[in-house]
C-alpha atoms as a PDB file:
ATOM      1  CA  UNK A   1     156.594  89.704  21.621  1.00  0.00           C
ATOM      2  CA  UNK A   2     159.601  89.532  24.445  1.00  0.00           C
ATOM      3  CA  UNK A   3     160.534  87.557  27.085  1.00  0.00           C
ATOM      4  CA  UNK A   4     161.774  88.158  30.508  1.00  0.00           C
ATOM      5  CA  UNK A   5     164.066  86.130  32.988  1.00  0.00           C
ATOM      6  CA  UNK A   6     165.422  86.826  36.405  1.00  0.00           C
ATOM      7  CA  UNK A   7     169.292  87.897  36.193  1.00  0.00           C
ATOM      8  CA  UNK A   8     171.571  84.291  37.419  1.00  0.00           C
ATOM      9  CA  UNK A   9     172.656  84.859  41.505  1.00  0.00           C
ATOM     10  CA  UNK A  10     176.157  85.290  40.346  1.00  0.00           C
ATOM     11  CA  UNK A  11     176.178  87.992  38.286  1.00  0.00           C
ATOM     12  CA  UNK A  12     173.222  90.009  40.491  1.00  0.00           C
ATOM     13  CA  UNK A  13     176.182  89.366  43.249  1.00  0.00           C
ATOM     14  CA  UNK A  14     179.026  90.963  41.021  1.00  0.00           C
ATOM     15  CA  UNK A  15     176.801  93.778  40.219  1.00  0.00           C
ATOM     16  CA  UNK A  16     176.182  94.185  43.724  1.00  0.00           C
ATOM     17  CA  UNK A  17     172.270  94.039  42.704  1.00  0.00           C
ATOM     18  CA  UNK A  18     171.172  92.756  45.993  1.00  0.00           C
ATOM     19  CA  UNK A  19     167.063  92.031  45.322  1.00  0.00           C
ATOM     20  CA  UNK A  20     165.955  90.362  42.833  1.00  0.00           C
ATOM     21  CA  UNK A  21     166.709  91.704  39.320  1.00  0.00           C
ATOM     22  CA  UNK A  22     164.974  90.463  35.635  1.00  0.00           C
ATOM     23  CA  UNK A  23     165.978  91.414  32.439  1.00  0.00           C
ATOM     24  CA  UNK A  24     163.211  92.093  29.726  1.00  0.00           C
ATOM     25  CA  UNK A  25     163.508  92.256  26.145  1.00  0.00           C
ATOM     26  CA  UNK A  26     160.443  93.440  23.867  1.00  0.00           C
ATOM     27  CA  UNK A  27     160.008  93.197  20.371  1.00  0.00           C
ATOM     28  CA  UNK A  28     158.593  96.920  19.866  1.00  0.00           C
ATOM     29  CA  UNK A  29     157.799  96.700  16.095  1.00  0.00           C
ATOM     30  CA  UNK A  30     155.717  93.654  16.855  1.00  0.00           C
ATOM     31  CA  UNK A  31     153.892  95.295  19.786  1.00  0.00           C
ATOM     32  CA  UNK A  32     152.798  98.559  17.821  1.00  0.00           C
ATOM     33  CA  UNK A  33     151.035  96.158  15.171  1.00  0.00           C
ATOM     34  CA  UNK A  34     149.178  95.434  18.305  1.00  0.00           C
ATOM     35  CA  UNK A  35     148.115  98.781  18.432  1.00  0.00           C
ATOM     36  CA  UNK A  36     144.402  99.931  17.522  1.00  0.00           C
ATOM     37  CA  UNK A  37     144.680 101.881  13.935  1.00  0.00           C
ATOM     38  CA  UNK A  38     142.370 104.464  15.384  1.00  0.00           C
ATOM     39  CA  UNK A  39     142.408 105.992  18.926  1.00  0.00           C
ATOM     40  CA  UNK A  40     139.238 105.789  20.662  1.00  0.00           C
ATOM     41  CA  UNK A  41     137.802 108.689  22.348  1.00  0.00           C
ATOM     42  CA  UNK A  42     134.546 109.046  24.489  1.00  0.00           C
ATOM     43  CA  UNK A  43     133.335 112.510  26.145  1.00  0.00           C
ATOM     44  CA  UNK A  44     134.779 113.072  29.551  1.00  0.00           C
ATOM     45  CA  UNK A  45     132.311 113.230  32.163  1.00  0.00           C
ATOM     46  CA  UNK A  46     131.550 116.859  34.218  1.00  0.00           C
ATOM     47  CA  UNK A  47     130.013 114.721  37.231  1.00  0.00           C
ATOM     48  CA  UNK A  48     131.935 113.701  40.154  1.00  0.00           C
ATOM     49  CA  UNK A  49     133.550 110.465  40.003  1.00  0.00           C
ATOM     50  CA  UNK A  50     132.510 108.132  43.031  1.00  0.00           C
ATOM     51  CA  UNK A  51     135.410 105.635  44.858  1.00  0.00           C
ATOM     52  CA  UNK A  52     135.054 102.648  46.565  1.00  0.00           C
ATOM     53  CA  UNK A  53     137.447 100.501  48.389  1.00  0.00           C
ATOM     54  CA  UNK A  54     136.483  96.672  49.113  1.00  0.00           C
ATOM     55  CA  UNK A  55     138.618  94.144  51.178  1.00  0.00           C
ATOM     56  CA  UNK A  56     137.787  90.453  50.467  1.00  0.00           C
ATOM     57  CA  UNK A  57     139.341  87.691  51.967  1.00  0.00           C
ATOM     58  CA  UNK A  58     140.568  84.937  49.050  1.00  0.00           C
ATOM     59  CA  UNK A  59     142.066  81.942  48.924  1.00  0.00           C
ATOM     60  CA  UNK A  60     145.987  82.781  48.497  1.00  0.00           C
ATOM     61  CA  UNK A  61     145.858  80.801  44.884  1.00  0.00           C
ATOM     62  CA  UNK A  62     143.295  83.106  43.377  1.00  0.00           C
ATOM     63  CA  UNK A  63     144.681  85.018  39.801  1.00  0.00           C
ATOM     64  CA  UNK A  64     144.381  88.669  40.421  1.00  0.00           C
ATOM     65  CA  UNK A  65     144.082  89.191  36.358  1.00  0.00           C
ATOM     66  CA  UNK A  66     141.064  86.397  36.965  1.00  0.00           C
ATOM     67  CA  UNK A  67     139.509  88.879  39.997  1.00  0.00           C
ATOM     68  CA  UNK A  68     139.780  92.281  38.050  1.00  0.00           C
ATOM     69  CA  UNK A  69     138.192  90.979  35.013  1.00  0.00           C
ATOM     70  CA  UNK A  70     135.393  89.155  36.790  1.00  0.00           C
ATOM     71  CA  UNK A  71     135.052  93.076  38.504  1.00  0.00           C
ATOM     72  CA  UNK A  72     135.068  94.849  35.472  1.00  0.00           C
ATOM     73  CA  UNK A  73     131.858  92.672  33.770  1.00  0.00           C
ATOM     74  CA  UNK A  74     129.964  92.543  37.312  1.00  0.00           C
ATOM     75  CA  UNK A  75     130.135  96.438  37.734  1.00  0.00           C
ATOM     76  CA  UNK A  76     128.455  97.839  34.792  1.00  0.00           C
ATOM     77  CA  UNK A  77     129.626 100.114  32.012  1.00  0.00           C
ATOM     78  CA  UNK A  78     129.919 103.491  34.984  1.00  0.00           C
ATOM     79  CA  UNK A  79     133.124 100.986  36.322  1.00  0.00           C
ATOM     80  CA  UNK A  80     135.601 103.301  35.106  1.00  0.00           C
ATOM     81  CA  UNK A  81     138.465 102.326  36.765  1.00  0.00           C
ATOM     82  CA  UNK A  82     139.035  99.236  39.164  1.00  0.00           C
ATOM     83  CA  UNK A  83     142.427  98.086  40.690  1.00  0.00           C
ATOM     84  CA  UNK A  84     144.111  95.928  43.421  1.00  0.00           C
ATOM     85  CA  UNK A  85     145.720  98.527  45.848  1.00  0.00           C
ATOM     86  CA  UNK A  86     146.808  96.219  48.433  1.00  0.00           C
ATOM     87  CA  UNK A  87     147.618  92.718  49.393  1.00  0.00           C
ATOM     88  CA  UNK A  88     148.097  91.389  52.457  1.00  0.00           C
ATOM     89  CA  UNK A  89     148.595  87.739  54.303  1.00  0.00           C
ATOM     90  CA  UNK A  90     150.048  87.572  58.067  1.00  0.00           C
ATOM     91  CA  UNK A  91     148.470  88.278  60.912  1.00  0.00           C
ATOM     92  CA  UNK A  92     145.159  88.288  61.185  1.00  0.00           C
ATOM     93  CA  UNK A  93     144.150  86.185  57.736  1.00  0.00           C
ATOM     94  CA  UNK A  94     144.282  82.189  57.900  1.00  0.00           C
ATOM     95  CA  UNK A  95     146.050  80.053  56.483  1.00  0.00           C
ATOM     96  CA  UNK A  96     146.499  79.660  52.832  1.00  0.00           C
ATOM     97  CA  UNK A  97     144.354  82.867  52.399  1.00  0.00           C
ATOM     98  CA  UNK A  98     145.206  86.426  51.470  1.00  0.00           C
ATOM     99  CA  UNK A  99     143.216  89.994  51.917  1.00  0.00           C
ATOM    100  CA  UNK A 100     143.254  91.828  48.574  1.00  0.00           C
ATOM    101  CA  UNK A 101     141.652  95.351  48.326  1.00  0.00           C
ATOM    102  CA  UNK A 102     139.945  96.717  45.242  1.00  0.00           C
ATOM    103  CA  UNK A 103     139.448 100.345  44.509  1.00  0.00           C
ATOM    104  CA  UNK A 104     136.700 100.642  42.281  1.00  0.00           C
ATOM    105  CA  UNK A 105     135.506 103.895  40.552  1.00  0.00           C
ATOM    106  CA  UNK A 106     132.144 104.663  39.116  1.00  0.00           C
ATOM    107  CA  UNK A 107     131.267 107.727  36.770  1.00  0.00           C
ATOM    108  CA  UNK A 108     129.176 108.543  33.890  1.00  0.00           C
ATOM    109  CA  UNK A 109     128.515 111.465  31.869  1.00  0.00           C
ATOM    110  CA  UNK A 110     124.527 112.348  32.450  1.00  0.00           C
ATOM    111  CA  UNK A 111     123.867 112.842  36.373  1.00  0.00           C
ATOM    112  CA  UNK A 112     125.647 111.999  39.687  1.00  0.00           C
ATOM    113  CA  UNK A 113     125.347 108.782  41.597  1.00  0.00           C
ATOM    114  CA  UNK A 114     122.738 108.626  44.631  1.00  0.00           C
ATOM    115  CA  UNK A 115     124.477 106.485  47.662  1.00  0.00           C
ATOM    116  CA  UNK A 116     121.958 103.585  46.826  1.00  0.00           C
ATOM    117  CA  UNK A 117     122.987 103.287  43.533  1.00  0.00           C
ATOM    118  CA  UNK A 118     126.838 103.442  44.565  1.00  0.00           C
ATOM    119  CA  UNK A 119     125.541 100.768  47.711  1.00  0.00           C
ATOM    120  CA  UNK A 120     123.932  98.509  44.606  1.00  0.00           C
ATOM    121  CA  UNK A 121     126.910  98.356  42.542  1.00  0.00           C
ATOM    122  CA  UNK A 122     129.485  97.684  44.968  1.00  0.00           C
ATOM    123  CA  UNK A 123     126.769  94.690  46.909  1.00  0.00           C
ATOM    124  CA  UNK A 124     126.596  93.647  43.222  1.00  0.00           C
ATOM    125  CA  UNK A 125     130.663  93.021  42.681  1.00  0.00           C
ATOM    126  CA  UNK A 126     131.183  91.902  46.338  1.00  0.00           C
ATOM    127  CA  UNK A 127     128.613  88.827  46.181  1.00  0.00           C
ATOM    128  CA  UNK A 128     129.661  88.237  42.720  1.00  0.00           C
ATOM    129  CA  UNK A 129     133.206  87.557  44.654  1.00  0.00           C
ATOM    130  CA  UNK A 130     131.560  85.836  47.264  1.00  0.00           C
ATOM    131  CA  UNK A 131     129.551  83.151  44.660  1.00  0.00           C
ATOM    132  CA  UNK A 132     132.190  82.947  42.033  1.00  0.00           C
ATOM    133  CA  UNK A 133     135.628  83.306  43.909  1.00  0.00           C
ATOM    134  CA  UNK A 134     134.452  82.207  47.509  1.00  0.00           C
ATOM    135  CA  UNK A 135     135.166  85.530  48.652  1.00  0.00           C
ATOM    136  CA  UNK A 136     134.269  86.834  52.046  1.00  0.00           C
ATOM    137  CA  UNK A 137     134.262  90.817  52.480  1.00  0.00           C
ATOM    138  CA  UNK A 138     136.647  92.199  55.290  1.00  0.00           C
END
C-alpha cells in the first residue's frame, strides 16, 4: 500500500530540516479498493454524550494500538469514541514505565447515562487494564 522512511541526516541538513523528517509514499488506487462499497450510517444520538478521562500507569513497552483495542471491546457498544490524549514518563513514574491517559466517550441514542452507569463502565475498562495489561490507575 506505501511505505515510509526517515529522510538520510545529510540531506535533512542541506534542507536545513532540523527535526526529524520521513517521506511517505501511498499507493492511493490500492487504498480506495480498501474502501467499504457502501457508507455506513447509524442515527445520531439527541442525548448528551458523557467523557471520561483515565490515567494508568503501564509498563513503557506496552502497544498503544494493543491498549485502544482492548478499550474499545471492554466498554460496550455506548464507547463511541476512545483515544490516548497524553503520554508521559519523567518525573514522578518509575522506571521503565509510562502514564498514558485515555479519553473515553459514552453515548447512545434512547436515554442519558445515570453516574453509576458511567462509574460501571469506566471500573469495567480500568480493571480490564489492570488484569490484562498490569495497569495501575493514576
Amino acid at each position: 500500500m506505501g511505505c515510509v522512511g526517515e529522510l538520510h541526516p545529510e540531506v535533512a541538513a542541506a534542507f536545513e530540516i532540523e527535526p526529524a523528517c520521513a517521506a511517505v509514499e501511498l499507493d492511493l488506487r490500492a487504498l480506495s479498493e480498501l474502501a467499504p462499497e457502501r457508507p455506513r450510517y447509524q442515527e445520531v444520538s439527541n442525548q448528551p454524550p458523557v467523557r471520561r478521562d483515565i490515567a494508568v500507569l503501564l509498563d513503557r513497552d506496552r502497544l498503544a494500538g494493543d491498549l485502544l483495542e482492548a478499550i474499545r471491546k471492554t466498554a460496550g457498544p455506548q464507547l463511541v469514541s476512545a483515544d490516548i490524549f497524553d503520554r508521559y514518563e519523567g518525573g514522578g513514574i518509575p522506571e521503565g514505565k509510562v502514564s498514558l491517559a485515555f479519553r473515553l466517550i459514552f453515548q447512545r441514542p434512547e436515554r442519558a447515562f445515570t453516574d453509576d452507569e458511567i462509574v460501571r463502565m469506566t471500573d469495567r475498562v480500568v480493571q480490564m487494564l489492570a488484569h490484562r495489561f498490569g495497569g495501575e490507575r493514576r
